[in-house]
Each structure stands twice: as structure tokens, then as C-alpha cells.
Protein backbone atom coordinates (compact mmCIF):
# COMPACT_ATOMS: atom_id res chain seq x y z
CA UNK A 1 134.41 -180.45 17.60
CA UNK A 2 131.54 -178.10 18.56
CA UNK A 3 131.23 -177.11 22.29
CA UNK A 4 128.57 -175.22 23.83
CA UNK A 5 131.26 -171.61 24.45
CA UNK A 6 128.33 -169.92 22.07
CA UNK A 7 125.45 -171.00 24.37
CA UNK A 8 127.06 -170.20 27.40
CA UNK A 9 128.37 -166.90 26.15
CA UNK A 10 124.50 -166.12 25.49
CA UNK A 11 123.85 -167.15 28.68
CA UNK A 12 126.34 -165.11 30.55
CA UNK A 13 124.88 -162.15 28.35
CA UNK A 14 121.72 -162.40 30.19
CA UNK A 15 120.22 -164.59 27.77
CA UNK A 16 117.75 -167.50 29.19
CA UNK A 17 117.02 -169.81 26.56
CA UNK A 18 119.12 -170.06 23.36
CA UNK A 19 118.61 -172.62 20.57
CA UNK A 20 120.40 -173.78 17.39
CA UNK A 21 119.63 -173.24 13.59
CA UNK A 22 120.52 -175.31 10.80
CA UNK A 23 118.87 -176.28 7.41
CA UNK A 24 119.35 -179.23 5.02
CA UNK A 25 118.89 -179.35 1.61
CA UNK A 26 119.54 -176.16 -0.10
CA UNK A 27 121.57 -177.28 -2.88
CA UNK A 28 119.23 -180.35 -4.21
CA UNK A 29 117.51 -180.68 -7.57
CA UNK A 30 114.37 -181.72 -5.83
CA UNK A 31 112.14 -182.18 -2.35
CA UNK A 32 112.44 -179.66 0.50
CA UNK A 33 114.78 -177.85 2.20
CA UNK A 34 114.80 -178.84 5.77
CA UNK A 35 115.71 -176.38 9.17
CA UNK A 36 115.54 -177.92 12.83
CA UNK A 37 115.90 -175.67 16.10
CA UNK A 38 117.47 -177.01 18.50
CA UNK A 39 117.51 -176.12 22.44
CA UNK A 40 119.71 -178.08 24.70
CA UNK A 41 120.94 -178.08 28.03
CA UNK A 42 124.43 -176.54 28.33
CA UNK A 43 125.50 -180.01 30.92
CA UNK A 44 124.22 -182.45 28.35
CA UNK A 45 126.74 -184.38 26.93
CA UNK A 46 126.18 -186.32 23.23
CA UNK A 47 129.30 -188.00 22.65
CA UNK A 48 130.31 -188.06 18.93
CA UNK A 49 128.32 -185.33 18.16
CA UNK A 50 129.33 -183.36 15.06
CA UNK A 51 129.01 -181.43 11.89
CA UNK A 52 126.47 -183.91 10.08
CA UNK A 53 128.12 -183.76 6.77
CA UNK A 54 131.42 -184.97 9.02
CA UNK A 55 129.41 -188.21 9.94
CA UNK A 56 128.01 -191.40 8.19
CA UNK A 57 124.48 -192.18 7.77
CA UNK A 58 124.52 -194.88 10.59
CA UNK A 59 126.06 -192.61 13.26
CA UNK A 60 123.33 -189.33 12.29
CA UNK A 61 120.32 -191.98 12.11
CA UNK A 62 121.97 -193.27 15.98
CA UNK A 63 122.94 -189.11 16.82
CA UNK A 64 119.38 -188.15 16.01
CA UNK A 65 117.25 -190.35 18.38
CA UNK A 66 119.71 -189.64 21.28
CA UNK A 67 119.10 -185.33 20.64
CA UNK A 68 115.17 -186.13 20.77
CA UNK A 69 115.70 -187.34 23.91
CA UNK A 70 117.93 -184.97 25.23
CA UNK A 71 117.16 -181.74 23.94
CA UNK A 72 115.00 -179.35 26.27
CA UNK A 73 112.97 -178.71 22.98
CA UNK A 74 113.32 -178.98 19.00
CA UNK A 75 111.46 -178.75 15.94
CA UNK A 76 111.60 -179.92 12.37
CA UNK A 77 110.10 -177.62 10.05
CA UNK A 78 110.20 -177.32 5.73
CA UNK A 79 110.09 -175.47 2.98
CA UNK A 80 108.27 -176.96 -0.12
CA UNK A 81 109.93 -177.07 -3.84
CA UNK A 82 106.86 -175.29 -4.98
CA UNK A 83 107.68 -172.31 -2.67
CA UNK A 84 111.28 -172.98 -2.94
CA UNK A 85 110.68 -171.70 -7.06
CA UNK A 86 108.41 -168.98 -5.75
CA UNK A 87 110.38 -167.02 -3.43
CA UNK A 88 114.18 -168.44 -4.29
CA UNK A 89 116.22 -170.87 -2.16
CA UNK A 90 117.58 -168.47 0.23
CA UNK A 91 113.79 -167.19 1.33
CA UNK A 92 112.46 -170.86 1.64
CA UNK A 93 115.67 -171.74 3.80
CA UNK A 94 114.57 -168.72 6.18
CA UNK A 95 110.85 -169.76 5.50
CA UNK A 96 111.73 -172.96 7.02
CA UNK A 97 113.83 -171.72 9.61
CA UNK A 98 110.87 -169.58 11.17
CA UNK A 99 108.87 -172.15 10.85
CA UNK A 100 110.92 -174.61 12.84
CA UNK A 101 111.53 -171.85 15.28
CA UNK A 102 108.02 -171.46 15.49
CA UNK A 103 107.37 -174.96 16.26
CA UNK A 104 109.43 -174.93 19.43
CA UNK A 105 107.87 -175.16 22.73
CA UNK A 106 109.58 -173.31 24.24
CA UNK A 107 110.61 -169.65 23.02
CA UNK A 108 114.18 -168.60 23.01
CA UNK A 109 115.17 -164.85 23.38
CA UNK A 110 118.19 -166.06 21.21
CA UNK A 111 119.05 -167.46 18.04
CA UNK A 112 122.24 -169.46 16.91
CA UNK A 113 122.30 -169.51 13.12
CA UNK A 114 124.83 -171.18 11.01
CA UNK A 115 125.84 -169.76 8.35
CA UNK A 116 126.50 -165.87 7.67
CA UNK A 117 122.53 -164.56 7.07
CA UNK A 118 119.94 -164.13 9.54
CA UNK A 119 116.31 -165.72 8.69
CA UNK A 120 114.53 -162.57 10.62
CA UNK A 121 113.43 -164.12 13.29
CA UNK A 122 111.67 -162.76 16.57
CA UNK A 123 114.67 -162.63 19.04
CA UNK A 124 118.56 -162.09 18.91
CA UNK A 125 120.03 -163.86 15.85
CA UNK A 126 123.54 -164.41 15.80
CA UNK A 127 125.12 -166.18 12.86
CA UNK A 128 127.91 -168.72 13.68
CA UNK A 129 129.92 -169.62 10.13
CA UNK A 130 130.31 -173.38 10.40
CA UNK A 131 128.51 -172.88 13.59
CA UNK A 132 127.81 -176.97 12.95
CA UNK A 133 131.17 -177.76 13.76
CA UNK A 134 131.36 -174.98 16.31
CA UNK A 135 128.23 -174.97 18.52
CA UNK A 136 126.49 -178.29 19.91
CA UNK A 137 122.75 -177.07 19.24
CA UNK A 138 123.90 -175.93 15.41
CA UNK A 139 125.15 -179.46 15.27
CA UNK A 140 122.14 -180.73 17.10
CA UNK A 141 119.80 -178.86 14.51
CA UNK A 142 122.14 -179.78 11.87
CA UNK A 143 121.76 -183.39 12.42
CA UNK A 144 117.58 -183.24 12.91
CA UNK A 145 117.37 -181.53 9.62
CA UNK A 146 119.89 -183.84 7.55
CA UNK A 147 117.97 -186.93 8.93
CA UNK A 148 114.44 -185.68 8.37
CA UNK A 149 114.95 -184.86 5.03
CA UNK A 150 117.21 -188.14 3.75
CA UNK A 151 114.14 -189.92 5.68
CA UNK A 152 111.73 -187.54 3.37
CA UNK A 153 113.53 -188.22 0.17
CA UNK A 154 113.33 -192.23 1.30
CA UNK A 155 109.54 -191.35 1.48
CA UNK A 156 109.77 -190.14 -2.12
CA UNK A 157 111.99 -192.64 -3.90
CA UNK A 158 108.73 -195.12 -3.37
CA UNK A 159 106.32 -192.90 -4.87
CA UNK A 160 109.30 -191.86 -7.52
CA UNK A 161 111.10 -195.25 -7.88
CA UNK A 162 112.25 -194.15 -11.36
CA UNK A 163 114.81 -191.10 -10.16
CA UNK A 164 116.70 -193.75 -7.65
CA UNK A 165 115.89 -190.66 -5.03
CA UNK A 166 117.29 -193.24 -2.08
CA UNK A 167 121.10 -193.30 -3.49
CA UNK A 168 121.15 -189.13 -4.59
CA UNK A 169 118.93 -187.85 -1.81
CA UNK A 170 117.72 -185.13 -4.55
CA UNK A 171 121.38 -184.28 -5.09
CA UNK A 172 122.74 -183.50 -8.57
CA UNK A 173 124.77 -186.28 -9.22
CA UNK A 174 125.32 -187.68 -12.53
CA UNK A 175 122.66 -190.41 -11.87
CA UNK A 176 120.25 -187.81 -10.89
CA UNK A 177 120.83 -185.72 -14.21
CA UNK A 178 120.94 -188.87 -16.39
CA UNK A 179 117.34 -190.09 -14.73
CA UNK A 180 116.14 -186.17 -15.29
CA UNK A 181 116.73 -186.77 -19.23
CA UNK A 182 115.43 -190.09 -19.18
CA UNK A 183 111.89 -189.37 -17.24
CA UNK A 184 111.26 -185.79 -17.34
CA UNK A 185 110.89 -183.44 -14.37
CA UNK A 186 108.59 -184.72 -11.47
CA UNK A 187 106.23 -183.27 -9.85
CA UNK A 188 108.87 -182.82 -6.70
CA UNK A 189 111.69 -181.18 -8.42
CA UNK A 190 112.37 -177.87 -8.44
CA UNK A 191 111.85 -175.84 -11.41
CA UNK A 192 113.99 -173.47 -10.75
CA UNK A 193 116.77 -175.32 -10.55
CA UNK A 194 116.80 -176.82 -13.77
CA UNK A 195 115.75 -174.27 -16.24
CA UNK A 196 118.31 -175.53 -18.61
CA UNK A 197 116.63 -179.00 -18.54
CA UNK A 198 113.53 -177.85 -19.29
């Protein structure tokens, strides 16, 4: 379960505001990838909270209202699937992890980032691997992004209704692929990722 030994490590460091980094969506066939920052207060418990991929859609929609309320600040930023095939998936993850650390208001002097790369941002990165099952405001920003983007992909399976986007999520399940033969590539796919489709 994550705890918050990373924040308050920062903290003891001389560090005065430190937030969390996660994205959502980098391995999907189509929409966005997501990233949230996350900054919460060290004394703020959020019972259950967790590794989003470790929960069910009920407890993240449930998990997500309760870290708006709680956190001291957050953001929910994205990275389109048009720039996604410009720049590569790695680039639009970072892309959209400035851009939610950008959107924060207020500025941390440090950076939790899961995973093992840092997105260049403008203060101390540190990269935490499976830092959303080992630091609460990587699972905080874990859980923003996850929900955002299943919500986005909701969004799209009405204007999409033929790609059944609201049981894959974007995902490459068998489902997906067989709708992909079936209808072509939409306009909210990425390329990309399906070169041998085409």
C-alpha cells in the first residue's frame, strides 16, 4: 500500500511542496494519454487508496471525488492521438505530464514520477518505479488520470458507437481489433499504432 515515506523524505530534504505524477493511457489503440499531478497533504488520510489498476471501476470513480477534495492542488492534463503519432508515445506522455504540472496552482520545487524516465520538468524529478503502489500522491495522480480518461473514452463511445469504446476503453482487445477491421480507423485512433492495419 503506498504511504507518503517519499513525500516526507522530500520534505525533510528541504523540499516545500512536492506533488505526484502519473499518466493513463499509454498503451491504447486510440484517444489520449492522460497525466494528473497531484499535491497532498502529508496528514491526509484516503482510506483504500491504491495503485488504480489494483482497484475496480466503482471504488476509482468513489477514490477520485474524495482526492479533489482533499488534495492541496491537482491537475488533469492530455496529450492528443494526433500528437501522440507526431512526437511518439513516450514524448506525448511527458507532453502531458508538463502540462498537468503546469496546470497546478500551486508550484512544487519537487516532482514524484512513476515510472523510471523523467518528463523534464522545471524542479527536482525523482522517478519512483511503481511509485503508484508506493507513494500516496503517485496513487492520487494515478487515480485522476485513469478516471479522466475512461470518463473521456465514455465521451467518445457516443460520438463512436460503432468501436464499443465504453467496454475496451481504447484498449487492444480482440473486440477492439475485430471493430478496427470491420469500420476502418477513426478519426481518434492512433495511426501509429496500427500501421499494420492500415
Amino acid at each position: 500500500m503506498p504511504t507518503y515515506d517519499y513525500e516526507k523524505a522530500a520534505l525533510a530534504a528541504g523540499f516545500s511542496v512536492i506533488c505526484g505524477i502519473d499518466e493513463a493511457g499509454r498503451g491504447p489503440l486510440a484517444g489520449p494519454v492522460f497525466a494528473s499531478a497531484v499535491v497532498l497533504p502529508t496528514d491526509c488520510e484516503i482510506p483504500g487508496l491504491d495503485d488504480s489498476k489494483k482497484l475496480t471501476e466503482k471504488k476509482r470513480e468513489a477514490l477520485f471525488d474524495v482526492i479533489i477534495e482533499k488534495a492541496e492542488s491537482y491537475s488533469v492534463a492530455s496529450a492528443s492521438e494526433k500528437e501522440i503519432d507526431e512526437i511518439n508515445i513516450l514524448n506525448a506522455t511527458f507532453l502531458a505530464m508538463k502540462r498537468a504540472y503546469e496546470g497546478l496552482s500551486v508550484k512544487p520545487d519537487k516532482a514524484l514520477i512513476d515510472g523510471n524516465k523523467k518528463p523534464g520538468l522545471p524542479c527536482e524529478e525523482e522517478t519512483v518505479v511503481k511509485g503508484d503502489s508506493k507513494s500516496m500522491s503517485i496513487a492520487a495522480a494515478s487515480i485522476l488520470a485513469k478516471v479522466s480518461r475512461d470518463r473521456y473514452m465514455l465521451e467518445m463511445a457516443k460520438l463512436y458507437p460503432e468501436y464499443c469504446f465504453e467496454q475496451h476503453k481504447g484498449y487492444g482487445t480482440k473486440l477492439h481489433y475485430e471493430k478496427i477491421r470491420e469500420h476502418g480507423i477513426s478519426e481518434i485512433h492512433r495511426k501509429t499504432f496500427l500501421k499494420t492495419l492500415h
